[in-house]
Protein backbone atom coordinates (compact mmCIF):
# COMPACT_ATOMS: atom_id res chain seq x y z
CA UNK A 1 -62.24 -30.48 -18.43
CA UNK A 2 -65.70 -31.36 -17.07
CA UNK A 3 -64.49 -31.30 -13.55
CA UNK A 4 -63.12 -27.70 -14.00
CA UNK A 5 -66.65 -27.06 -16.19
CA UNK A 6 -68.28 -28.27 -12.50
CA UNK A 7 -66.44 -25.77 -10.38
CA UNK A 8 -67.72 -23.19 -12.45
CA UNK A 9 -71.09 -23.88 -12.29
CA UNK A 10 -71.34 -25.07 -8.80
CA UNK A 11 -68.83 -22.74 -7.23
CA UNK A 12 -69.84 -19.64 -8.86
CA UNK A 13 -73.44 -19.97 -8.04
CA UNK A 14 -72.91 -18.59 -4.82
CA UNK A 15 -72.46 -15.14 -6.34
CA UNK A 16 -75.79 -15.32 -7.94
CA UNK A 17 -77.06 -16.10 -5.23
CA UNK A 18 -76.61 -13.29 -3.47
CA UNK A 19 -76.59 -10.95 -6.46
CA UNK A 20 -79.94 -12.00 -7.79
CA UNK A 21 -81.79 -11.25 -4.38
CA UNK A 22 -79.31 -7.97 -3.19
CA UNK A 23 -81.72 -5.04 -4.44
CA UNK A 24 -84.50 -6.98 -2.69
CA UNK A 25 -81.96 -7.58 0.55
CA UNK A 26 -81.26 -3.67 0.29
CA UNK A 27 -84.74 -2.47 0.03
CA UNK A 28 -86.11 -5.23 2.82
CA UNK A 29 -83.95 -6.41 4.78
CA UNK A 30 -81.29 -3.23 4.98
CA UNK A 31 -83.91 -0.82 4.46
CA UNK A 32 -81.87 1.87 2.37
CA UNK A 33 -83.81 4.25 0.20
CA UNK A 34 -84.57 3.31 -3.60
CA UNK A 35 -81.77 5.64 -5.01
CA UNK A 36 -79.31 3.75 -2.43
CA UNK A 37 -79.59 0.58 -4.78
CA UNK A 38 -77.59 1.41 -7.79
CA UNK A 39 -74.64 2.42 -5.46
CA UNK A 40 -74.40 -0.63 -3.90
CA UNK A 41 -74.54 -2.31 -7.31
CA UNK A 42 -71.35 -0.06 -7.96
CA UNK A 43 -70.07 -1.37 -5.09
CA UNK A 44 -70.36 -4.90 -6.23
CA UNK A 45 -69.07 -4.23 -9.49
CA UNK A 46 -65.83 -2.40 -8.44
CA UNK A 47 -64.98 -5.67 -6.15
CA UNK A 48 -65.64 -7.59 -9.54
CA UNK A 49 -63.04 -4.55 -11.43
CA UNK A 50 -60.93 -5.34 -8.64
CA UNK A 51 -60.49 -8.95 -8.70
CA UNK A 52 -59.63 -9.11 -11.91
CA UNK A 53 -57.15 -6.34 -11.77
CA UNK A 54 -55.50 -8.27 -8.59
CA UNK A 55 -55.64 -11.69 -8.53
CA UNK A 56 -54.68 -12.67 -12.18
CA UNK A 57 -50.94 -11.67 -11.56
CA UNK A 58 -50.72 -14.72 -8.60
CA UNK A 59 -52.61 -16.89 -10.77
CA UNK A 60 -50.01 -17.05 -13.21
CA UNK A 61 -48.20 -20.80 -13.67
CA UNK A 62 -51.00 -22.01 -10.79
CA UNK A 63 -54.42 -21.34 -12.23
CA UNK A 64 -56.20 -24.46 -10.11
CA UNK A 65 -54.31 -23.13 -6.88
CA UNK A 66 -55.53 -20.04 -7.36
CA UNK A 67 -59.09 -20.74 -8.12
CA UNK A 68 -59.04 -23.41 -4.91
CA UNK A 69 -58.17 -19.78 -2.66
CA UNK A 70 -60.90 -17.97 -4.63
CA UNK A 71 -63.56 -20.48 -3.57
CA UNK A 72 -62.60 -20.38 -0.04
CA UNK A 73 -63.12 -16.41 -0.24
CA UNK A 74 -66.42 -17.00 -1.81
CA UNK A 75 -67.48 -19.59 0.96
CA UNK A 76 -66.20 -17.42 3.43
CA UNK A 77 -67.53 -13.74 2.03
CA UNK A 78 -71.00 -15.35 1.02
CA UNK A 79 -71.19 -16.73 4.99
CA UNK A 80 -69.99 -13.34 6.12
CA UNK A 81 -72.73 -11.20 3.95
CA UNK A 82 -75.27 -13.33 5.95
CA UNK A 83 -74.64 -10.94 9.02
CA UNK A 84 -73.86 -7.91 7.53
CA UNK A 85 -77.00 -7.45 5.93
CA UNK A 86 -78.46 -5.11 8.25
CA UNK A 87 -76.74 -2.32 7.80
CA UNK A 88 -75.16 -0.54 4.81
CA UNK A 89 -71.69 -0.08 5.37
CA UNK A 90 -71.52 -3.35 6.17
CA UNK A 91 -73.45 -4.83 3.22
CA UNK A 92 -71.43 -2.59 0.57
CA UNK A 93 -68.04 -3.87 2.18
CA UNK A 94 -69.48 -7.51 2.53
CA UNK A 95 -70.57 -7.13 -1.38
CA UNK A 96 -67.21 -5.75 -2.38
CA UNK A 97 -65.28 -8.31 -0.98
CA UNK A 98 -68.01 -10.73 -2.62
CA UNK A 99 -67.52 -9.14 -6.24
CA UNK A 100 -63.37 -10.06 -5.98
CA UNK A 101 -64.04 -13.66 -6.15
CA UNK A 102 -65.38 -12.66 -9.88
CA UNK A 103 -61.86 -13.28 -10.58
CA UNK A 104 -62.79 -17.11 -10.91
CA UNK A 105 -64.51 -16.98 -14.32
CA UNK A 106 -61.07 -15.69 -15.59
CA UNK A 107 -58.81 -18.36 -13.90
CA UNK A 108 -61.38 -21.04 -14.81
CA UNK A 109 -61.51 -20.15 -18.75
CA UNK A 110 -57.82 -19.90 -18.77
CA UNK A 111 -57.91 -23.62 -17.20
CA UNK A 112 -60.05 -24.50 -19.82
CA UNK A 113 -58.03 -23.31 -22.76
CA UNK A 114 -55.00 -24.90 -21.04
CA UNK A 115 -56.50 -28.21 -21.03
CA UNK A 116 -58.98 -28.41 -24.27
CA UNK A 117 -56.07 -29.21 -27.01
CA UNK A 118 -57.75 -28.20 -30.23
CA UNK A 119 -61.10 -27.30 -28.95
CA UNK A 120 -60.45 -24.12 -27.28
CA UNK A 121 -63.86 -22.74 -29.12
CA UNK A 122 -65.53 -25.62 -27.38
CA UNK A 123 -64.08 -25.20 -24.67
CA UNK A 124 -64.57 -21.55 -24.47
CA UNK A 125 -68.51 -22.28 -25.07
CA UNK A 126 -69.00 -24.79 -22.43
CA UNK A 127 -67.66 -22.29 -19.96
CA UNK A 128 -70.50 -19.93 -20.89
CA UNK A 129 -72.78 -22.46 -20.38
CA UNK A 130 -71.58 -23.55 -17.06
CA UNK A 131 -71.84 -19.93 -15.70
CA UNK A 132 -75.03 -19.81 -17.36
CA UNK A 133 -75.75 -22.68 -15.10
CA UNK A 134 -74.26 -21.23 -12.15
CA UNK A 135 -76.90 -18.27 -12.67
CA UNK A 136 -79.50 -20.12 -12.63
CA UNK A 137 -78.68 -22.82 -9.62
CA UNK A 138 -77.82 -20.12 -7.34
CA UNK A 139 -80.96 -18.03 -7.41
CA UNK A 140 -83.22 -21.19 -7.46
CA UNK A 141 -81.45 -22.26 -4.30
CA UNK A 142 -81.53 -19.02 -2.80
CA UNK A 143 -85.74 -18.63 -3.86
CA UNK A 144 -85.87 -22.13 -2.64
CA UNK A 145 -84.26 -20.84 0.89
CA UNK A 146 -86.35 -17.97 0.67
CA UNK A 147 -89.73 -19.16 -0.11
CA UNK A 148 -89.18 -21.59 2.79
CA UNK A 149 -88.98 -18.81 5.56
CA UNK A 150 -85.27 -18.58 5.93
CA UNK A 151 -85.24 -14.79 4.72
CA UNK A 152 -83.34 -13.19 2.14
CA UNK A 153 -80.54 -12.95 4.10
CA UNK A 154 -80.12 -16.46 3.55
CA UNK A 155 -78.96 -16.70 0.50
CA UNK A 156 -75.31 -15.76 1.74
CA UNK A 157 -75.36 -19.68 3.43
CA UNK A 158 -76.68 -21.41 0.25
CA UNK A 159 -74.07 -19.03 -1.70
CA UNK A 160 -71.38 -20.15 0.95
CA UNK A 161 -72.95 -24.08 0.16
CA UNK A 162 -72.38 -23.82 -3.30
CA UNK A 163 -68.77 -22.17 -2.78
CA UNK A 164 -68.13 -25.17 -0.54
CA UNK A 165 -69.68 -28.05 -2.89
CA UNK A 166 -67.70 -26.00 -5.55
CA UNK A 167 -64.57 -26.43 -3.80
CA UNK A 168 -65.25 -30.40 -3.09
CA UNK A 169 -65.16 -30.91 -7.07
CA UNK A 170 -62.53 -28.89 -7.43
CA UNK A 171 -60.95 -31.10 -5.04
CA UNK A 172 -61.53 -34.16 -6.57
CA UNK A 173 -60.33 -32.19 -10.11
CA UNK A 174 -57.23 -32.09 -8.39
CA UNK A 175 -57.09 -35.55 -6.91
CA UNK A 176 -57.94 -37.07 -10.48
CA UNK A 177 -55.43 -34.96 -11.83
CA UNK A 178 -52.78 -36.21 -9.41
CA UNK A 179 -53.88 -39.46 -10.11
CA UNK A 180 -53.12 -39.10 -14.29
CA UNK A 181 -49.61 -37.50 -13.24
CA UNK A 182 -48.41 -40.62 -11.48
């Protein structure tokens, strides 16, 4: 349960990452006009509507699969969004495809409840708290990246770090649980 709790918080930040600093990106780095930033936001949050309208159907009977495939997307979007932040048809798809891996927090509490035997409210609680965490890791990281002259479009590498160190715990979730099967 605490390995899966991990993923959450660790692989997820990557989205905040990005998300936290994207109206700055827009307005900076993209240069789009003020009124440009809610639609981009839109954007973001359709890919979120999306993912969880899509992937839960293949997630079905292999939750830990699934979210393993979700993390690669993140690592790979989030590296993607790096270079596509200069101009706005290519930040709005790169944040789209970003806002699908949303489908995580889903496949993660499902884990959860799966796995917590009779404290599903606990279980259900702790997987608040480790997104909580994951919003607050990812934009420190990406401030930290920031405020150290690496530029705001930056935070699509940290965000593609922290899908990548998210994927090495869910790894070793996997592994461990391997290891209890035998």
């Amino acid at each position: 349960m605490l390995l899966t709790l991990a993923v959450g918080a660790i692989g997820f930040g990557g989205l905040f990452t990005v998300y936290t600093y994207l109206a700055d990106t827009l307005l900076s780095v993209t240069h789009v006009r003020e009124n440009i930033v809610p639609m981009v936001f839109a954007v973001f949050g359709a890919g979120m509507m999306s993912g969880l309208v899509i992937v839960p159907p293949f997630a079905h009977g292999r939750l830990m699969q699934v979210a393993g495939w979700i993390l690669l997307w993140f690592a790979a979007t989030l590296a993607l969004y790096t270079f596509a932040v200069g101009n706005l048809w290519t930040i709005m798809l790169s944040v789209f495809a970003i806002g699908l891996g949303g489908s995580l927090g889903p496949i993660l509490q499902t884990r959860l409840m799966d796995v917590a035997g009779k404290a599903q409210t606990l279980a259900a609680a702790l997987n608040h708290s480790a997104f909580n965490v994951a919003n607050a890791l990812g934009p420190l990281l990406g401030g930290i990246a920031i405020s150290h002259g690496f530029g705001l479009a930056s935070t699509g590498l940290v965000g593609c770090a922290l899908a990548l160190s998210g994927l090495l715990i869910w790894g070793v979730e996997r592994w461990a649980e391997a290891q209890r099967g035998r």
